[in-house]
C-alpha atoms as a PDB file:
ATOM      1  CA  UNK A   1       2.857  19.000  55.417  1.00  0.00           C
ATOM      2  CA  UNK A   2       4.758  22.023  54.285  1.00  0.00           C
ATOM      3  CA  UNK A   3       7.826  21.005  56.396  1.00  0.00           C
ATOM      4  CA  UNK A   4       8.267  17.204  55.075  1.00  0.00           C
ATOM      5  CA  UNK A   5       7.780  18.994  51.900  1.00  0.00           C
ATOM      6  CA  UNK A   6      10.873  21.249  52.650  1.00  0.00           C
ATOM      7  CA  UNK A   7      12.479  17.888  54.038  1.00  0.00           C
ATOM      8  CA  UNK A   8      12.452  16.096  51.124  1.00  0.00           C
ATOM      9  CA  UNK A   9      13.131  18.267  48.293  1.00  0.00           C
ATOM     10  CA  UNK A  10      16.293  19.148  50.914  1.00  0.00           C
ATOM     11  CA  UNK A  11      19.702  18.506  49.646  1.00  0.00           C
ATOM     12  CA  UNK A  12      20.750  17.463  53.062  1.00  0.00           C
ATOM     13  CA  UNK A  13      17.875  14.862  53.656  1.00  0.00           C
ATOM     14  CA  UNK A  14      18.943  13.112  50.345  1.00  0.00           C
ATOM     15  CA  UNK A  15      22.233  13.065  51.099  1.00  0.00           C
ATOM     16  CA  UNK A  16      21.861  11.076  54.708  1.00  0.00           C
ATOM     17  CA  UNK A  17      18.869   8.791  53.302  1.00  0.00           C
ATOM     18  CA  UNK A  18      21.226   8.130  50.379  1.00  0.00           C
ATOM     19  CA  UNK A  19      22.137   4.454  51.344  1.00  0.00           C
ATOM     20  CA  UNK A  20      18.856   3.376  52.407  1.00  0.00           C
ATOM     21  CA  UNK A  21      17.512   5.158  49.150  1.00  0.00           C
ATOM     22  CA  UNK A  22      20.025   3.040  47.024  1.00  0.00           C
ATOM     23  CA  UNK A  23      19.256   0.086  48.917  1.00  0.00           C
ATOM     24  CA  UNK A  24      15.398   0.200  48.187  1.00  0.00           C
ATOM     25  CA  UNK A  25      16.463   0.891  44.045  1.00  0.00           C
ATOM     26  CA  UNK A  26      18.121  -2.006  44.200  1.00  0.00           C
ATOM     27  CA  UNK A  27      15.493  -4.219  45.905  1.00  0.00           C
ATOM     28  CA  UNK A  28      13.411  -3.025  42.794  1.00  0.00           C
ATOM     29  CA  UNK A  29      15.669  -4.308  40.451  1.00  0.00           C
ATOM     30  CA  UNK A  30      16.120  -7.054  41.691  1.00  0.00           C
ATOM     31  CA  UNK A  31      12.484  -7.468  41.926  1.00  0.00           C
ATOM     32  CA  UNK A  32      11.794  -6.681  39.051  1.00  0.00           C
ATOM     33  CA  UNK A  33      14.477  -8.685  37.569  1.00  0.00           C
ATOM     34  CA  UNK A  34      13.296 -12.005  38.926  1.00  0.00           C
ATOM     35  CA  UNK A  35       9.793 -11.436  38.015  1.00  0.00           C
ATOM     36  CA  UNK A  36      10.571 -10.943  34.638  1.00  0.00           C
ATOM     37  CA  UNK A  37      12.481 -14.249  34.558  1.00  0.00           C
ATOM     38  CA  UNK A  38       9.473 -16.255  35.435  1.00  0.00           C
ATOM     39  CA  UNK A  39       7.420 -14.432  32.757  1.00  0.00           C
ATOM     40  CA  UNK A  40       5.626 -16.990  30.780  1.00  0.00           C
ATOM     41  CA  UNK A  41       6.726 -15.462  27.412  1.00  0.00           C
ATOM     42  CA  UNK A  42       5.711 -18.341  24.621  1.00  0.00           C
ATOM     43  CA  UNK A  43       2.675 -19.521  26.691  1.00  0.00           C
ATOM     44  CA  UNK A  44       1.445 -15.601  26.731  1.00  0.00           C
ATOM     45  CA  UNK A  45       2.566 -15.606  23.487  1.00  0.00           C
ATOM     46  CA  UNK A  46       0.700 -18.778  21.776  1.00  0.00           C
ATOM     47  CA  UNK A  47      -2.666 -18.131  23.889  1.00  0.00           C
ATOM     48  CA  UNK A  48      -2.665 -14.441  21.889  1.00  0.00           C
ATOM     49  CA  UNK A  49      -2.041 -16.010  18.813  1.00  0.00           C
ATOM     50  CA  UNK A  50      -4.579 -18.867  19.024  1.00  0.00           C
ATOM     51  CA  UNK A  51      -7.225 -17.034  18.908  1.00  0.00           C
ATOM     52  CA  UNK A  52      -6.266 -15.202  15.198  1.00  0.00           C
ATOM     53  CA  UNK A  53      -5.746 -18.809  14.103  1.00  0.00           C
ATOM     54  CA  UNK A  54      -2.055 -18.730  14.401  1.00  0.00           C
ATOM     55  CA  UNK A  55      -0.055 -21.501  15.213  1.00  0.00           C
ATOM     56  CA  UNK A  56       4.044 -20.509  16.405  1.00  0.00           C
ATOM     57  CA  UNK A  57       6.629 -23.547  17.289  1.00  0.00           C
ATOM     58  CA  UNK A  58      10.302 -23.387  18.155  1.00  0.00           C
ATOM     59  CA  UNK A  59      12.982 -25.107  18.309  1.00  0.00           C
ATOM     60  CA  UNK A  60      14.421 -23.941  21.315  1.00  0.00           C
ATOM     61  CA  UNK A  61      14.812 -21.297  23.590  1.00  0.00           C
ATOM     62  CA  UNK A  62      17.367 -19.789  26.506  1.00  0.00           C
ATOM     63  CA  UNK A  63      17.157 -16.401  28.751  1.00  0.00           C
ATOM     64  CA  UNK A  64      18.228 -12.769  26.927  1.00  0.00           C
ATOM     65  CA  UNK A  65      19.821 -10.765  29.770  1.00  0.00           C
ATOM     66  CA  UNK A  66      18.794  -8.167  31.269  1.00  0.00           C
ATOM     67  CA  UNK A  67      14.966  -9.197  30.937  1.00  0.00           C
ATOM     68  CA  UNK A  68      13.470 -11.854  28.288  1.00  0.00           C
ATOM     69  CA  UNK A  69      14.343 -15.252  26.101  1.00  0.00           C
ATOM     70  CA  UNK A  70      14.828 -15.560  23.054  1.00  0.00           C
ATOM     71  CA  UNK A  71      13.357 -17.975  20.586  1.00  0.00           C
ATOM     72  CA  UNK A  72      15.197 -20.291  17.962  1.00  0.00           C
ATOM     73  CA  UNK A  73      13.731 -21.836  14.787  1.00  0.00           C
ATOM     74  CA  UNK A  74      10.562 -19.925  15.479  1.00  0.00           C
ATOM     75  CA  UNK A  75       7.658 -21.303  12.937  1.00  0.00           C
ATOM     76  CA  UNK A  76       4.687 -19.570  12.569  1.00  0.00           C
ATOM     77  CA  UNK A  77       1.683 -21.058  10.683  1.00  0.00           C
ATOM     78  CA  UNK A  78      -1.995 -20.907   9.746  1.00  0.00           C
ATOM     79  CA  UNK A  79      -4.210 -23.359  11.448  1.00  0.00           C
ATOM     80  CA  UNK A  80      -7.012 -22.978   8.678  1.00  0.00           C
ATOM     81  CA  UNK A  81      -4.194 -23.847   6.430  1.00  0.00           C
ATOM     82  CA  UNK A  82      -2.636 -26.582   7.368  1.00  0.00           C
ATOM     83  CA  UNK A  83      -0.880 -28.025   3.981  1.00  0.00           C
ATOM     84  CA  UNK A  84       0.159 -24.312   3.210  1.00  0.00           C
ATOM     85  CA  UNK A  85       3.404 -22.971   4.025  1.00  0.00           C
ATOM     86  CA  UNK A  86       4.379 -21.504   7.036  1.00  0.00           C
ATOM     87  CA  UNK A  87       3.674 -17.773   7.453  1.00  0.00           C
ATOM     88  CA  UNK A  88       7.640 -17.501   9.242  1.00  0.00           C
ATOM     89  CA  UNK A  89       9.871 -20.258   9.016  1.00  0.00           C
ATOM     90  CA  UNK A  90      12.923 -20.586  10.773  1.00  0.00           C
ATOM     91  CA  UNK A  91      13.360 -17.230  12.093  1.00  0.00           C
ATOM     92  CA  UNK A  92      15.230 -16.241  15.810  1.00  0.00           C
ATOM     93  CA  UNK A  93      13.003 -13.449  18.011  1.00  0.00           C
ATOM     94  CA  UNK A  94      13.524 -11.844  21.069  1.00  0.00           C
ATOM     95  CA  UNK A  95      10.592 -11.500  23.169  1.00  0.00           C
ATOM     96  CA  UNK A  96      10.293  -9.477  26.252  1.00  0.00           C
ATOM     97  CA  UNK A  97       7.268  -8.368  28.444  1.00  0.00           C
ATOM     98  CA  UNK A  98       5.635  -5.480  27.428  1.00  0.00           C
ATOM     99  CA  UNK A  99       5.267  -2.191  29.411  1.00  0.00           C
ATOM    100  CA  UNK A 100       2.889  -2.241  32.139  1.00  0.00           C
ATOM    101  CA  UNK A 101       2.796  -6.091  31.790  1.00  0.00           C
ATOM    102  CA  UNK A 102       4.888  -6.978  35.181  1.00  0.00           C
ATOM    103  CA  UNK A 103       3.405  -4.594  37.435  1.00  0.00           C
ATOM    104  CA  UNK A 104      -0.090  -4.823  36.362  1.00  0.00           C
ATOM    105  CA  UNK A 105      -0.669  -8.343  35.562  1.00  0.00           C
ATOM    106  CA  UNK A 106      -2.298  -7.688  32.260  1.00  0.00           C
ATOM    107  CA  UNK A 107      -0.468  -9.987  29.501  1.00  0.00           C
ATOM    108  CA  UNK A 108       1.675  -7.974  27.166  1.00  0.00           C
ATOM    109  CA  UNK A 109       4.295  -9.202  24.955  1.00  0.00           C
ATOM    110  CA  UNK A 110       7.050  -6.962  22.918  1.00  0.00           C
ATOM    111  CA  UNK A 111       8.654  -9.159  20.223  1.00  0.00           C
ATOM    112  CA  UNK A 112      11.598  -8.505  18.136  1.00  0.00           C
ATOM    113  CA  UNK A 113      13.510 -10.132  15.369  1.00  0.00           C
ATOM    114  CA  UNK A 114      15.804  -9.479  12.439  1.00  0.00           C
ATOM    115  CA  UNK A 115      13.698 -10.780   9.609  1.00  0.00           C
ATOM    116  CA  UNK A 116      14.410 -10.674   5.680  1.00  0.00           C
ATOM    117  CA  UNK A 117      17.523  -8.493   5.900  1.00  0.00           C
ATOM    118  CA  UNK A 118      15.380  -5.528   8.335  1.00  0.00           C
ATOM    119  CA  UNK A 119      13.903  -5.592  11.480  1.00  0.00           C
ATOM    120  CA  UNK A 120      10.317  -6.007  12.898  1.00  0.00           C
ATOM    121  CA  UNK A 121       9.204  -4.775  16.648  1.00  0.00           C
ATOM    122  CA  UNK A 122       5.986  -6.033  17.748  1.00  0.00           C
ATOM    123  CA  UNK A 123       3.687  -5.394  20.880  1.00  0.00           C
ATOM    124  CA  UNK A 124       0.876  -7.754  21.347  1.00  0.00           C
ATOM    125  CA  UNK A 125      -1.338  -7.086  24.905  1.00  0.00           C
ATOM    126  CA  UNK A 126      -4.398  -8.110  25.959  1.00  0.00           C
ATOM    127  CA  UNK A 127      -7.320  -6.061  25.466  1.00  0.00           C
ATOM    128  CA  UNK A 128     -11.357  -6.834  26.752  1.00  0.00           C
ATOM    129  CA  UNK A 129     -12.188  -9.810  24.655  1.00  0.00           C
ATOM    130  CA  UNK A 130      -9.536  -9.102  22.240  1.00  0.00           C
ATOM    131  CA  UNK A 131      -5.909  -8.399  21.131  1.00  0.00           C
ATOM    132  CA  UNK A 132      -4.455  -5.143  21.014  1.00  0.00           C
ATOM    133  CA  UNK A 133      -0.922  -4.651  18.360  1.00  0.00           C
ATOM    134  CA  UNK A 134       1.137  -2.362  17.467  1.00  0.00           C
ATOM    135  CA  UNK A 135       4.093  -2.934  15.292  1.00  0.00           C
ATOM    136  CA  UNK A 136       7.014  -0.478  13.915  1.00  0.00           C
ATOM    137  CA  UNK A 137       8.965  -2.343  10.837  1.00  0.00           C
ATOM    138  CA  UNK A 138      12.413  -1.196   8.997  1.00  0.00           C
ATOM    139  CA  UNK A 139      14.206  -1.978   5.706  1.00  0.00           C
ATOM    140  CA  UNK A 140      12.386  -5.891   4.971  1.00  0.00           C
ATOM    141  CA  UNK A 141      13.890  -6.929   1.629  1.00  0.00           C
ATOM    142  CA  UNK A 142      10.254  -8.567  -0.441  1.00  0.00           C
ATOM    143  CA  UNK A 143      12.270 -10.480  -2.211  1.00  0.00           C
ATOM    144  CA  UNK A 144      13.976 -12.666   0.294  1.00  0.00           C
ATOM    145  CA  UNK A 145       9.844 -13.541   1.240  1.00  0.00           C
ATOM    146  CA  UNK A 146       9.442 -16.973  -0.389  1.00  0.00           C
ATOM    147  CA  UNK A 147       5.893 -16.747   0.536  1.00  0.00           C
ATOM    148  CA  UNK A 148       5.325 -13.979  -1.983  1.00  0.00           C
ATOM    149  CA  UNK A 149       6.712 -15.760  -5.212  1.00  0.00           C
ATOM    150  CA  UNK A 150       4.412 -18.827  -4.378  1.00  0.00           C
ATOM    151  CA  UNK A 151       1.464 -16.582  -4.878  1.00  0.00           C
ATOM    152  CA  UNK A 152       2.736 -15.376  -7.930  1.00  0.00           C
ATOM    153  CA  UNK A 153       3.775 -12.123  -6.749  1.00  0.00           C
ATOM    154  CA  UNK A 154       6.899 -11.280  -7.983  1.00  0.00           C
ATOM    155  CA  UNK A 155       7.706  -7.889  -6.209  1.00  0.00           C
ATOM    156  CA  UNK A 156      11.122  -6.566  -5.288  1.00  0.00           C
ATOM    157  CA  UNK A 157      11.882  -3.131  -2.929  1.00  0.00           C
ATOM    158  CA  UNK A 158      12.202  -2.694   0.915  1.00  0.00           C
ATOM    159  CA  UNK A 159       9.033  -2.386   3.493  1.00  0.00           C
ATOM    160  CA  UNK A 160       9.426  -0.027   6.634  1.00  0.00           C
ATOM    161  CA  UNK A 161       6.129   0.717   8.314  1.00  0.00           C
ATOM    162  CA  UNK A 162       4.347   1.372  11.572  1.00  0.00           C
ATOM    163  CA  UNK A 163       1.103   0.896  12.557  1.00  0.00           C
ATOM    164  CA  UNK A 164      -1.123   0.361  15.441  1.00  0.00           C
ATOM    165  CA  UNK A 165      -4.808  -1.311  16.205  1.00  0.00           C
ATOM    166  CA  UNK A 166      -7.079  -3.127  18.032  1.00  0.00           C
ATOM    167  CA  UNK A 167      -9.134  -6.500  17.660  1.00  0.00           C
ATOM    168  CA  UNK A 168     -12.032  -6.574  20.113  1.00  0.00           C
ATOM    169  CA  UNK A 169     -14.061 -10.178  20.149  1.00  0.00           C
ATOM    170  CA  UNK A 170     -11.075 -11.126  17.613  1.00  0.00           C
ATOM    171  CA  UNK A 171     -13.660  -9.863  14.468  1.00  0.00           C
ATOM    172  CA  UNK A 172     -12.085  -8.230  11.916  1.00  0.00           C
ATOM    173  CA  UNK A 173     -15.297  -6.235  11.312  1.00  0.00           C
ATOM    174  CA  UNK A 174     -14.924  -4.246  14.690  1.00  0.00           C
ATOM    175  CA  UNK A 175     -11.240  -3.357  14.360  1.00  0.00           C
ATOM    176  CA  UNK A 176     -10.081  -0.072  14.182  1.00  0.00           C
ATOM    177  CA  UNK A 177      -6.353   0.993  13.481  1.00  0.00           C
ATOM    178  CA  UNK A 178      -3.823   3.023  11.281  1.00  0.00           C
ATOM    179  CA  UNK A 179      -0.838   2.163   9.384  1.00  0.00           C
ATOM    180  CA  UNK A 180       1.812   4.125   7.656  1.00  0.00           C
ATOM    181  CA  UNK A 181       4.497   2.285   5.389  1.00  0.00           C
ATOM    182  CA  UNK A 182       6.996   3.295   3.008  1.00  0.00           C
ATOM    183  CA  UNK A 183       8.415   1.088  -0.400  1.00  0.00           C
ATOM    184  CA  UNK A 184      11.685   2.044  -1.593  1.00  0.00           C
ATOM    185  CA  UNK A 185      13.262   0.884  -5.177  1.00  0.00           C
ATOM    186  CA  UNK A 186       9.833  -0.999  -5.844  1.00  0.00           C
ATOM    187  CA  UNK A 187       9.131  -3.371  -8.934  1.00  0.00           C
ATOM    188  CA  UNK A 188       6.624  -5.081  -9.562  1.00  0.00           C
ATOM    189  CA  UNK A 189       5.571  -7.861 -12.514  1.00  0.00           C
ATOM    190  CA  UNK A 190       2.335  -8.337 -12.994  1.00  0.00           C
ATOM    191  CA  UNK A 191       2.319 -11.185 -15.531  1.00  0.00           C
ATOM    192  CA  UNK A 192       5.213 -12.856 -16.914  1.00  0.00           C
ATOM    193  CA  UNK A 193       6.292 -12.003 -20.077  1.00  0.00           C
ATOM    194  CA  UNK A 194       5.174  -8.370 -19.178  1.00  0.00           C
ATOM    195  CA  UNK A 195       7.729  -5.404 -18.486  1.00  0.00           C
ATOM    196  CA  UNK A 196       8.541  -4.639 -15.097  1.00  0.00           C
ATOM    197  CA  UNK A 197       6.618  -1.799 -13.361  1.00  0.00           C
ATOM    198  CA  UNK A 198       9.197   0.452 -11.516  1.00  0.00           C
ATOM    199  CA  UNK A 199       7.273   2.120  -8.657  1.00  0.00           C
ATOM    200  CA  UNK A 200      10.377   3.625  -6.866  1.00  0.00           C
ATOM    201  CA  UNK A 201       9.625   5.091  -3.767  1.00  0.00           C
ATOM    202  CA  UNK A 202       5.990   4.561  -2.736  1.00  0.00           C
ATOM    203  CA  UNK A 203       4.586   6.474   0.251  1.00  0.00           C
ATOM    204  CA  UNK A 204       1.462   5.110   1.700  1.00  0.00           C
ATOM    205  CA  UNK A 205      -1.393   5.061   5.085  1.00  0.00           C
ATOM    206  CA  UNK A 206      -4.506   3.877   5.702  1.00  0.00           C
ATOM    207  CA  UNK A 207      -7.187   3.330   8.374  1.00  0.00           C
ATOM    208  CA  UNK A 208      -9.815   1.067   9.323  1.00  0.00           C
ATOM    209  CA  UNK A 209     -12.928   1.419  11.128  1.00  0.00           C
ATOM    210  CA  UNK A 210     -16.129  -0.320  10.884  1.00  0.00           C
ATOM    211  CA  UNK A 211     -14.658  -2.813   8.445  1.00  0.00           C
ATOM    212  CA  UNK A 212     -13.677  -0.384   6.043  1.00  0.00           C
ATOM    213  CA  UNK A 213     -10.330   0.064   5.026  1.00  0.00           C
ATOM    214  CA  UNK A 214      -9.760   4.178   4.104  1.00  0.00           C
ATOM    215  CA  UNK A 215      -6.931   4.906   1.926  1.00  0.00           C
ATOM    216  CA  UNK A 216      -5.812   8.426   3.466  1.00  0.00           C
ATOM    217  CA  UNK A 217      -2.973   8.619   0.682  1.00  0.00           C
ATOM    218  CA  UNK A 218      -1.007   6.624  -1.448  1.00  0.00           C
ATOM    219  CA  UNK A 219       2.039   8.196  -3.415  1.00  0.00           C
ATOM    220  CA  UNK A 220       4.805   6.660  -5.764  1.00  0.00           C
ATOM    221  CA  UNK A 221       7.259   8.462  -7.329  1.00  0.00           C
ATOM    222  CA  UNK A 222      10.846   8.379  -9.287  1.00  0.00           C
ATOM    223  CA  UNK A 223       9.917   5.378 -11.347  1.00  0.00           C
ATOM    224  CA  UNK A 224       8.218   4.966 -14.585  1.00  0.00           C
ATOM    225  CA  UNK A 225       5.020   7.237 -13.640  1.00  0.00           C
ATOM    226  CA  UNK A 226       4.090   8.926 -10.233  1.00  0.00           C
ATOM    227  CA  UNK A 227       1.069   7.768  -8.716  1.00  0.00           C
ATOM    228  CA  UNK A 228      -1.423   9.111  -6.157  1.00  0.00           C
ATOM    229  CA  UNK A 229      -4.869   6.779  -4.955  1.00  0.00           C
ATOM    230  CA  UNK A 230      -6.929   7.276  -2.188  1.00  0.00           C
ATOM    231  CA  UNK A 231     -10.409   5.415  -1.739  1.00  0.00           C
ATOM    232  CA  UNK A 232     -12.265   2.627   0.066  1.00  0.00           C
ATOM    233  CA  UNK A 233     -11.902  -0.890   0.606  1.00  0.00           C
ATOM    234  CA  UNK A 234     -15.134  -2.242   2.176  1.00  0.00           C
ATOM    235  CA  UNK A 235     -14.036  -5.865   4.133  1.00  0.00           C
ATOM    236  CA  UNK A 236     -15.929  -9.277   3.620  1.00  0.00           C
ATOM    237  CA  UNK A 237     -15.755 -12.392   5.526  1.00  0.00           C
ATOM    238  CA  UNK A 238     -13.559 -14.140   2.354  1.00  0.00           C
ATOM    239  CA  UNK A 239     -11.223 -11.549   1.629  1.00  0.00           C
ATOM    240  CA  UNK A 240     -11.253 -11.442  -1.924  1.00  0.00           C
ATOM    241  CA  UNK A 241     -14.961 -10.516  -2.091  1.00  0.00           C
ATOM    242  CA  UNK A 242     -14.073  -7.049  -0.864  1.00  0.00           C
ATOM    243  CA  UNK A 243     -15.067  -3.902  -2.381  1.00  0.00           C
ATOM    244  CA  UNK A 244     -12.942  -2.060  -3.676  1.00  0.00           C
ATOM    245  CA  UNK A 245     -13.542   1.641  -4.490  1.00  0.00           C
ATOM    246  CA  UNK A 246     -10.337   3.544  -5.486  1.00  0.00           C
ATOM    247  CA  UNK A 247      -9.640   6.601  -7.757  1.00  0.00           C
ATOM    248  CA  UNK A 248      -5.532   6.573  -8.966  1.00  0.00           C
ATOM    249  CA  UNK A 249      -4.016   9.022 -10.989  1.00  0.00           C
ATOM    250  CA  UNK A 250      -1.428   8.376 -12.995  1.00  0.00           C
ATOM    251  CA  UNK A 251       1.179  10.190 -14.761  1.00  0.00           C
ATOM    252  CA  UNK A 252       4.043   8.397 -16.856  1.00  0.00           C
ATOM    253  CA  UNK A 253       7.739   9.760 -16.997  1.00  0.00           C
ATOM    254  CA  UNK A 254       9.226   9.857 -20.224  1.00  0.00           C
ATOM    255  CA  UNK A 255      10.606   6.666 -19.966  1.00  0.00           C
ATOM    256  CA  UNK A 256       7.791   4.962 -18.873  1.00  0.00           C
ATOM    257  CA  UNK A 257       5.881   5.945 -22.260  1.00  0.00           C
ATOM    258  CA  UNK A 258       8.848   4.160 -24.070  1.00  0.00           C
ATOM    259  CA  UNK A 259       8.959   1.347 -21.788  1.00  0.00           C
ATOM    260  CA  UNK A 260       5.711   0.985 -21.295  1.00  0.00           C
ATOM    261  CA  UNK A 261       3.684   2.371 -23.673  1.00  0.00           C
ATOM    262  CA  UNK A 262       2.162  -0.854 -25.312  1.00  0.00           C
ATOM    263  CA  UNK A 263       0.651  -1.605 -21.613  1.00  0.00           C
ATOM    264  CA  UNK A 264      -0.578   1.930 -21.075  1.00  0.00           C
ATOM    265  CA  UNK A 265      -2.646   1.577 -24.830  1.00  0.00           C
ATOM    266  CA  UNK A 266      -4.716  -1.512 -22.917  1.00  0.00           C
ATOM    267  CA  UNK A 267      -6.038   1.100 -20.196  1.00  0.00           C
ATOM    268  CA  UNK A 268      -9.354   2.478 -20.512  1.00  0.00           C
ATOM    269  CA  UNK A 269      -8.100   5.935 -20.594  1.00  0.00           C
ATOM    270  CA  UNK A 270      -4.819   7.652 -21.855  1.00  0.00           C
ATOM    271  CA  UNK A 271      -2.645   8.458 -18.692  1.00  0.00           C
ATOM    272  CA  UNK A 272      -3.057  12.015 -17.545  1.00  0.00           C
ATOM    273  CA  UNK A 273      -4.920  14.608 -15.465  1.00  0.00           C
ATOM    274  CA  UNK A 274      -8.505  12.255 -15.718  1.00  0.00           C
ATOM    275  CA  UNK A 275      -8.360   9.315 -12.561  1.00  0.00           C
ATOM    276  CA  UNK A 276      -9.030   5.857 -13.289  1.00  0.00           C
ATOM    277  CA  UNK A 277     -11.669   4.447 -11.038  1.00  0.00           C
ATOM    278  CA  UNK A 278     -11.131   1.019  -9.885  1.00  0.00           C
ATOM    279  CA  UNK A 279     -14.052  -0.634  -8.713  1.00  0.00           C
ATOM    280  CA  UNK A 280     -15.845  -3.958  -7.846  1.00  0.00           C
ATOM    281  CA  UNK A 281     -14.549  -7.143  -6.022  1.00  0.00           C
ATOM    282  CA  UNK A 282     -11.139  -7.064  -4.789  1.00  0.00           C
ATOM    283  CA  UNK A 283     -10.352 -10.391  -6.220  1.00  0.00           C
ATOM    284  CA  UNK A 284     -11.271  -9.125  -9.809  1.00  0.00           C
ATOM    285  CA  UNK A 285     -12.036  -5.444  -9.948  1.00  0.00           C
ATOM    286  CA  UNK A 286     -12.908  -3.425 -12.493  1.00  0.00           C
ATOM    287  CA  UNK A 287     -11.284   0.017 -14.264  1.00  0.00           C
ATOM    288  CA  UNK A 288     -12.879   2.256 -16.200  1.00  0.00           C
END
């Protein structure tokens, strides 16, 4: 044992098994290669999204050297939904099996697409009775999502993120995960007529277990007020009868008193050192 030992970490037996060596890397390759190009990519892809009640079409699609295809026209839509818009419309992504997923059989996709001026990088793998993600985001401009102005959010800034998490038996209530995302330059208008609320950077993560949504920290600063929040949000089966249980403190700049003073009078509270406490359903929530 000790001698093929000596043998092989030997400069000498390297250098005459050198061919043969390079001839068995590039059987691998090739391999490797090959198997890759018979991947079933959208079918893999569509069976893991069928189950979340996702729906994804496309227009067309052709091979992405080394390994992969890519995707034109993608569409990606709500089945419990059907008259509402589509979720991604139009949009080209790169998909490509995910580590582990060649050699081990176990259905694993790694997506990627320019989207909304940034990029998005998605893994999506099977796990027992369930769907395993994790997803890594940069630089999405919110206002180029149309999706966001139909519900009456009017929001402008850019989203980078990462996050990761698990689905088991596809129920929201036994999912477990973390996120961590950043907002830069972010404005938001609540209600037309209204001034704009200028966040700036927001700095934000979170983590579920149990159905219950933990807010670890939530910062915003070099706007109109800095901001820190951190709380619960306990998940229901309709989303917007969610509890909500969050304590923000907020603290206005100078400028945001003269900009927004009138809208700071209709709080329960003066701004300052005391938290607010926002409570109740997530769909209408109280603040005292």
């Amino acid at each position: 044992m000790r001698e093929l030992a000596h043998d092989l970490l030997s400069a000498e037996f390297w250098r005459s098994h050198l061919l043969a060596i390079g001839y068995i890397g590039i059987g691998m390759l090739v391999f490797v290669v090959f198997l890759a190009a018979d991947f079933p990519y959208g079918q893999a892809l569509t069976s893991m999204l069928a189950p979340l009640n996702l729906a994804l079409t496309y227009t067309d699609h052709h091979a992405r050297l080394p390994i992969g295809t890519e995707l034109d026209g993608v569409r990606l839509s709500n089945t419990l939904m059907p008259g509402a818009p589509p979720l991604l419309d139009g949009a080209n992504v790169t998909l490509a099996p995910a580590l582990g997923s060649l050699l081990l059989g176990r259905p694993g996709i790694h997506l990627e697409a320019e989207l909304y001026g940034g990029f998005v990088s998605l893994v999506l793998y099977r796990i027992s009775h369930g769907v395993g993600v994790g997803m890594d985001a940069s630089s999405l401009d919110l206002s180029r999502y149309d999706e966001l102005v139909r519900m009456g959010v009017n929001a402008r800034g850019f989203l980078s993120g990462r996050g990761s998490g698990s689905l088991p038996n596809l129920d929201p209530m036994l999912g477990s995960g973390q996120v961590h995302l950043k907002l830069t330059h972010f404005t938001l208008r609540v209600i037309r007529g209204l001034p704009t609320l200028r966040f700036g950077d927001l700095d934000g993560s979170a983590h579920v277990e149990g159905g219950v949504v933990t807010v670890d920290s939530l910062d915003a600063a070099g706007g109109d007020f800095t901001v820190s929040a951190s709380g619960t949000i306990r998940l229901a089966a309709d989303l917007p009868d969610s509890l909500i249980d969050l304590r923000v403190k907020l603290e206005p700049t100078p400028s945001g008193r003269r900009r927004l003073g009138p809208l700071f009078q209709m709080l329960p509270h003066p701004p300052g050192a005391q938290p607010y406490l926002v409570r109740g359903r997530l769909a209408a929530p109280q603040i005292s």
